[in-house]
C-alpha atoms as a PDB file:
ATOM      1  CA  UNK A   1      -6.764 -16.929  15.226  1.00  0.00           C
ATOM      2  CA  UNK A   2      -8.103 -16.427  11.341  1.00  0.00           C
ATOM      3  CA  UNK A   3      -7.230 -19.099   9.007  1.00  0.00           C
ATOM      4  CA  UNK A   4      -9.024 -16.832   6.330  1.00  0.00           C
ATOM      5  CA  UNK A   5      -7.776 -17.202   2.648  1.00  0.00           C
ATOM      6  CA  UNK A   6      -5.097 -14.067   1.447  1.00  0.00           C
ATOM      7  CA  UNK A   7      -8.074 -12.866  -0.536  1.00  0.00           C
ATOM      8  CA  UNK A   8      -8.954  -9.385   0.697  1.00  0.00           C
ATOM      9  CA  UNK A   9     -11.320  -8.195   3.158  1.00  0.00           C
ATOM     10  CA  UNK A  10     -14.684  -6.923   1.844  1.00  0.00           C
ATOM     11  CA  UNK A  11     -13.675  -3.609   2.013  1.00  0.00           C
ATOM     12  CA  UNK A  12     -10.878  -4.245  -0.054  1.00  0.00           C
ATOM     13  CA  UNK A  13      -8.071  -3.804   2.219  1.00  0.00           C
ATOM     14  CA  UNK A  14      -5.477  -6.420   1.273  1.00  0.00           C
ATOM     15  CA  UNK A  15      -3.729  -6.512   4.478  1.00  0.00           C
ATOM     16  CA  UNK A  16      -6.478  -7.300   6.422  1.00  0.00           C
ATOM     17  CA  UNK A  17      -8.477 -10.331   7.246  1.00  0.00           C
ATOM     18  CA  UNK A  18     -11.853 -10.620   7.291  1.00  0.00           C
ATOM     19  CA  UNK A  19     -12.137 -10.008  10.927  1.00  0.00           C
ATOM     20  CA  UNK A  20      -9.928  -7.112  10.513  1.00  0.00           C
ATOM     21  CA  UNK A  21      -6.623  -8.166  11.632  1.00  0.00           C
ATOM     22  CA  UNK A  22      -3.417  -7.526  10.150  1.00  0.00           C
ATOM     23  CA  UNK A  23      -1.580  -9.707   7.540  1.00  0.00           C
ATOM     24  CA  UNK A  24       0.476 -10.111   5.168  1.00  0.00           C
ATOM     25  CA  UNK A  25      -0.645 -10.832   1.915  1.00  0.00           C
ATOM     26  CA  UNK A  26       0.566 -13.922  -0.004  1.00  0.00           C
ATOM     27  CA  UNK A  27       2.121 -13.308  -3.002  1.00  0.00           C
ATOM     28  CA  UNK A  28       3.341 -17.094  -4.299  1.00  0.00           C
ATOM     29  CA  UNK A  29       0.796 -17.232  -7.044  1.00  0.00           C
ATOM     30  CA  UNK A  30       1.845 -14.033  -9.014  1.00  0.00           C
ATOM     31  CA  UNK A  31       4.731 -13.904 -11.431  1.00  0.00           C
ATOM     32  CA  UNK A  32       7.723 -12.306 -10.999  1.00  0.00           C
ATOM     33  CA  UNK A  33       7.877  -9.383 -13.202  1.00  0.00           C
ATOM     34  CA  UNK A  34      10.380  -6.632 -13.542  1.00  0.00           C
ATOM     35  CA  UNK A  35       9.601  -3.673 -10.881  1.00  0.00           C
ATOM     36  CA  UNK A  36      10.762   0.034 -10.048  1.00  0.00           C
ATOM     37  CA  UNK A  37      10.330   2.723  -7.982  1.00  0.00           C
ATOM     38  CA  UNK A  38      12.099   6.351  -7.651  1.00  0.00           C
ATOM     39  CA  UNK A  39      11.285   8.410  -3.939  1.00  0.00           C
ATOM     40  CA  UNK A  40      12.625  11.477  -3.162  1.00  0.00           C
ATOM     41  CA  UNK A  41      13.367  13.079   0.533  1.00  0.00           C
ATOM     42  CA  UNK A  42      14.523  16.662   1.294  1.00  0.00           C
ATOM     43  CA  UNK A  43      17.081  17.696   3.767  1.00  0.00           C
ATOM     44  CA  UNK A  44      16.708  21.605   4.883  1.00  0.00           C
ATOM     45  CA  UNK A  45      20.404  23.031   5.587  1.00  0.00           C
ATOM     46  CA  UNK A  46      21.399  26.388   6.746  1.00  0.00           C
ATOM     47  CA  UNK A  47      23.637  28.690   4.470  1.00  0.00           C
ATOM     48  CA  UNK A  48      27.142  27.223   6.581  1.00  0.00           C
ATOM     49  CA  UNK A  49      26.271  23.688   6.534  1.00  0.00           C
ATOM     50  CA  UNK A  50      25.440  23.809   2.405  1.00  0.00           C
ATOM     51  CA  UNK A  51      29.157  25.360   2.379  1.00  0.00           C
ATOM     52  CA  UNK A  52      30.212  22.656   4.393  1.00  0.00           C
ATOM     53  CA  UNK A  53      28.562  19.921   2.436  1.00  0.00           C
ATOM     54  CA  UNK A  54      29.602  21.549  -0.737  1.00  0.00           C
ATOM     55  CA  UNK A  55      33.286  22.212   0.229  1.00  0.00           C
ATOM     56  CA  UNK A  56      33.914  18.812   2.127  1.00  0.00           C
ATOM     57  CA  UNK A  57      34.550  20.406   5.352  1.00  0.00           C
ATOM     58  CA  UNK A  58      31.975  18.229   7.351  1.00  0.00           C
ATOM     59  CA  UNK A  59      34.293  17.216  10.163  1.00  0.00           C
ATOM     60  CA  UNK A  60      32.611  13.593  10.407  1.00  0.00           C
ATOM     61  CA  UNK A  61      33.980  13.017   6.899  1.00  0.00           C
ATOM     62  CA  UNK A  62      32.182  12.244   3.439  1.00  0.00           C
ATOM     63  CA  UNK A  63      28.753  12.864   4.013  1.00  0.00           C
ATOM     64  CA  UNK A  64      27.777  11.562   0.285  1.00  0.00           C
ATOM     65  CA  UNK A  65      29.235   8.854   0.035  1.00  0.00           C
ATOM     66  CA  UNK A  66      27.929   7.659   3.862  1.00  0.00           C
ATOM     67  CA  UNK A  67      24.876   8.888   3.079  1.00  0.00           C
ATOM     68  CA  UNK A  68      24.652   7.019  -0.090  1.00  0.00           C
ATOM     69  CA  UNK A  69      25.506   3.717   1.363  1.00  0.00           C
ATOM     70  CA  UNK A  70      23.121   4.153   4.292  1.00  0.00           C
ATOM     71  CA  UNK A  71      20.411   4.452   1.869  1.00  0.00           C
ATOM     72  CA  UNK A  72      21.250   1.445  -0.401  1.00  0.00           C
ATOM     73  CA  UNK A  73      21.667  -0.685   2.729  1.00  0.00           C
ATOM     74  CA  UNK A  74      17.976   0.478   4.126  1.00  0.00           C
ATOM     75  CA  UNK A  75      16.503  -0.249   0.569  1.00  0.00           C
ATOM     76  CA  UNK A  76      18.108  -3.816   1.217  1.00  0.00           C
ATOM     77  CA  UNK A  77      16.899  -4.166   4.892  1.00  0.00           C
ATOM     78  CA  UNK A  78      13.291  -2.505   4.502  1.00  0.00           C
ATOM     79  CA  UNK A  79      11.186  -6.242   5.133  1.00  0.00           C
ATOM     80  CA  UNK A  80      13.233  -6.027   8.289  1.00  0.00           C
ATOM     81  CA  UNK A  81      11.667  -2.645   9.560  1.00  0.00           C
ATOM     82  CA  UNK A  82       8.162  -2.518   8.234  1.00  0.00           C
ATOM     83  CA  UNK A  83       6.003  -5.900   9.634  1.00  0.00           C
ATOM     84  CA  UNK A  84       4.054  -6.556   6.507  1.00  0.00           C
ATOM     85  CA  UNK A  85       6.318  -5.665   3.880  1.00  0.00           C
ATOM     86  CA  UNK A  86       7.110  -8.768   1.806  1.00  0.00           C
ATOM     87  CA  UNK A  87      11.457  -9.530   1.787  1.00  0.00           C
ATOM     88  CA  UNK A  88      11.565  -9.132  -1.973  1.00  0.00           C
ATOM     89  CA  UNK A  89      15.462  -9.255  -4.258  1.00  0.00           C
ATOM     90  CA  UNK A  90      16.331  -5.746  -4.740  1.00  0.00           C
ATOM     91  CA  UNK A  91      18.697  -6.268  -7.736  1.00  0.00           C
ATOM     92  CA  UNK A  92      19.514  -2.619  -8.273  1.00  0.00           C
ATOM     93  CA  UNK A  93      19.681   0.578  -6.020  1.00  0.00           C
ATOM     94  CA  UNK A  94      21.288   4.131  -6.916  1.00  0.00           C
ATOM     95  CA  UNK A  95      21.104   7.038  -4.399  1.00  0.00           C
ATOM     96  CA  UNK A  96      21.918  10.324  -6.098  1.00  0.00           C
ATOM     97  CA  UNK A  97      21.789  14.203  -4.515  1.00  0.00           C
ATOM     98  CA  UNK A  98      20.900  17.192  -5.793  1.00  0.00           C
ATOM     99  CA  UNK A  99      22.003  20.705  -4.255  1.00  0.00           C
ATOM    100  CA  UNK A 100      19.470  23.924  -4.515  1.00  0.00           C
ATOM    101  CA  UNK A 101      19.234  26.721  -2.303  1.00  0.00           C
ATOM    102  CA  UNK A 102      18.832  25.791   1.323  1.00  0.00           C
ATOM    103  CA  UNK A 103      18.069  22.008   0.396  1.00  0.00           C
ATOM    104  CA  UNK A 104      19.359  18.994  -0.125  1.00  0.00           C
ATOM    105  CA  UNK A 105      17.100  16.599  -2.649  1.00  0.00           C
ATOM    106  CA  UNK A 106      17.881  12.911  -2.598  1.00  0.00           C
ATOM    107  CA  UNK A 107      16.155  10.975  -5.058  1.00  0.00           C
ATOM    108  CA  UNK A 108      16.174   6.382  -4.485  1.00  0.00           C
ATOM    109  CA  UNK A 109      15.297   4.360  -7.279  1.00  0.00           C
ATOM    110  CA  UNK A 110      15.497   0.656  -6.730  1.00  0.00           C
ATOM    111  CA  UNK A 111      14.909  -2.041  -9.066  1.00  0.00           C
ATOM    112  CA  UNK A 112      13.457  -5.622  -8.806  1.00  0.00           C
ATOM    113  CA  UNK A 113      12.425  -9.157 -10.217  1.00  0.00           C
ATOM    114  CA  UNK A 114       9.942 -10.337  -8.067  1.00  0.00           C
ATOM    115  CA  UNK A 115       6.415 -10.426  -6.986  1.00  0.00           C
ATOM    116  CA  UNK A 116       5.579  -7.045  -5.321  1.00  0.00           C
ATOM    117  CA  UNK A 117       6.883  -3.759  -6.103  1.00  0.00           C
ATOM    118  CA  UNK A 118       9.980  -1.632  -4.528  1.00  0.00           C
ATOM    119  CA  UNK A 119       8.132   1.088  -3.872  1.00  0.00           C
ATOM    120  CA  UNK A 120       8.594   0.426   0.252  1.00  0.00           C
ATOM    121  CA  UNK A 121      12.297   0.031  -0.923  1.00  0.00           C
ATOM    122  CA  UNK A 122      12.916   3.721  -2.339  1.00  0.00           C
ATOM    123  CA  UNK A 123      11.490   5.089  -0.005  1.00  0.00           C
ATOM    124  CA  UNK A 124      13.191   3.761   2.719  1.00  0.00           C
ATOM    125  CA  UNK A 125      15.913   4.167   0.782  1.00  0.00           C
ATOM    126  CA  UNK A 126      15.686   8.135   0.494  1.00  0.00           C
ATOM    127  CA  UNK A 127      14.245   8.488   4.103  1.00  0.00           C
ATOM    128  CA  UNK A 128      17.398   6.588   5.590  1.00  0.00           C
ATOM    129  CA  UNK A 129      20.144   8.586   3.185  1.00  0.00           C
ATOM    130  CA  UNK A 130      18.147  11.424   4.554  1.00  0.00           C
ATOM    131  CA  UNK A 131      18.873  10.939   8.203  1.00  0.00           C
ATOM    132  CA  UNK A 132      22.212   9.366   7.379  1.00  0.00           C
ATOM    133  CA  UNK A 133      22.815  13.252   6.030  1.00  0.00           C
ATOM    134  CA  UNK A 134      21.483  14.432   8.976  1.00  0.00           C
ATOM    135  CA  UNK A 135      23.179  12.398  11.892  1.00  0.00           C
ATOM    136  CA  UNK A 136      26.295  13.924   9.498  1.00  0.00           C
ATOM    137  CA  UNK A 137      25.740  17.458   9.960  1.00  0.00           C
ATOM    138  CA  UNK A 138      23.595  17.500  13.541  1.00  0.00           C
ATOM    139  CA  UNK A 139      27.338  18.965  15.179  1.00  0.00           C
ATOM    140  CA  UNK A 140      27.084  21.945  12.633  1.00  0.00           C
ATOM    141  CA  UNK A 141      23.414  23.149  13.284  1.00  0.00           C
ATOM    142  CA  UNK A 142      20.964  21.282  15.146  1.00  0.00           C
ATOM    143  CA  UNK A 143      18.128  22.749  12.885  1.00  0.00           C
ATOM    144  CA  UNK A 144      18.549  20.207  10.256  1.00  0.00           C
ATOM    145  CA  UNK A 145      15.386  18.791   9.053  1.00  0.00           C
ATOM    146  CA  UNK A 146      14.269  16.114   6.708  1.00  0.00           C
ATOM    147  CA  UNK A 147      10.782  16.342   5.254  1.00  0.00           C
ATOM    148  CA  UNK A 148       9.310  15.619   2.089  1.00  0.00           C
ATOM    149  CA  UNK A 149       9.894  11.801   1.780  1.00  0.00           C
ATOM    150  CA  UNK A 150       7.246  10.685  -1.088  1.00  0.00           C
ATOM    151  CA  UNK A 151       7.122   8.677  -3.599  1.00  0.00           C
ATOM    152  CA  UNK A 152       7.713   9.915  -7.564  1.00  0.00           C
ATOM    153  CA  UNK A 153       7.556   6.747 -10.025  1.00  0.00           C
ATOM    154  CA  UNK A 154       6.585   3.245  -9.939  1.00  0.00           C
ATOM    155  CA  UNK A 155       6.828   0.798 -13.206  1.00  0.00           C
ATOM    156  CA  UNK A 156       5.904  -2.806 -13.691  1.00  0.00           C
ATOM    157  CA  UNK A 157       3.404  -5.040 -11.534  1.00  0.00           C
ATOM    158  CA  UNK A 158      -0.407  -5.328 -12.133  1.00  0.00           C
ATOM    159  CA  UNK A 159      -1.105  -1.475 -12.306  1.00  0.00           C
ATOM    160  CA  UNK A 160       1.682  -1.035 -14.363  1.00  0.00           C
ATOM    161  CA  UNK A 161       3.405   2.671 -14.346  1.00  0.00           C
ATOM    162  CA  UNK A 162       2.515   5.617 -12.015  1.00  0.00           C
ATOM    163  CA  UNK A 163       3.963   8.979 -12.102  1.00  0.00           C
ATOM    164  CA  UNK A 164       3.014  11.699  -9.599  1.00  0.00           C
ATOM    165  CA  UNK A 165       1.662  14.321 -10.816  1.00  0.00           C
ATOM    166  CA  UNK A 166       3.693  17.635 -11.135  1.00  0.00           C
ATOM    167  CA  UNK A 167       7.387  15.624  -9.416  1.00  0.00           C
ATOM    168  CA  UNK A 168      10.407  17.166 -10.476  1.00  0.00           C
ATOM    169  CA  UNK A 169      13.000  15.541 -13.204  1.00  0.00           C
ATOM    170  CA  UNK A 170      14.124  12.373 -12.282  1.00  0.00           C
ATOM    171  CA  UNK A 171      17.291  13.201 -14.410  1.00  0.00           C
ATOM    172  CA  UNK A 172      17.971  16.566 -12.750  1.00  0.00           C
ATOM    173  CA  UNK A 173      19.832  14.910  -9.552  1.00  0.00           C
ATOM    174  CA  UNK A 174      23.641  15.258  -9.386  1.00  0.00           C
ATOM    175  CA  UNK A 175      25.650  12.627  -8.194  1.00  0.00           C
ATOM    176  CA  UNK A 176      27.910  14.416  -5.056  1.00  0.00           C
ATOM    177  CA  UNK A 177      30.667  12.437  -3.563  1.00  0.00           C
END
């Protein structure tokens, strides 16, 4: 077993030791500094299950607002499905939905004061709202898909703000449900 520091590797990899195994990189030394992070997911409908979602006819009941929830709860619990991902505060989580075409856009921020970034968090958070959305509509057409889960934005920490190049307005999601 490797009692190696929680520098990085030589390669650079931070979550690995010097003899390659996996860790999880200590954080105590840094400063907590105020964090975000905004991920998007996509959920492919067919033309009845949009007029479903859209009319509130889903017969397992309010898809938004479940869907919402499932996502905020996943941001919370992320630590508890990904091995090296630190358990961080997340002080603030929104899950919105946008409606266009044949798709379903749901766009995560969450928001922290800690030592690591939230960027695990969102997208959890958008991947989980996703399937929450899907395990809602399965009954209506099996063809459901979620795809696209990626992150958009990330502010605060060492590297400070990222933006991906060419993602769609943040502001542009509506808030269904």
């Amino acid at each position: 077993m490797s009692t190696e520091s929680t520098t990085s590797s030589g390669d650079g990899f931070t979550h690995l030791a010097g003899d390659g195994s996996a860790r999880m990189v200590d954080v105590t030394a840094k400063s907590p500094t105020i964090r975000s992070a905004t991920a998007e997911a996509t959920v492919l409908v067919a033309p009845p299950v949009l007029d479903a979602l859209t009319g509130g006819t889903v017969p397992k009941g309010d898809v938004w607002a479940v869907a919402r929830i499932a996502g905020i709860q996943a941001a919370k619990r992320c630590a508890e499905l990904l091995p090296l991902a630190h358990v961080i505060g997340v002080h603030g989580a929104t899950v919105d939905f946008e409606v266009a075409g044949d798709r379903i856009r749901i766009v995560a921020t969450t928001r922290t004061a800690d030592r690591t970034g939230v960027e695990m968090e969102a997208m959890t958070a958008a991947s989980v709202a996703g399937l929450a959305l899907v395990d809602m509509v399965k009954g209506l057409d099996r063809s459901v898909e979620l795809t696209g889960v990626r992150l958009l934005v990330k502010t605060g920490g060492r590297s400070g703000t990222w933006r991906r190049e060419g993602a769609a307005d943040l502001e542009g999601a509506r808030d269904h449900g």
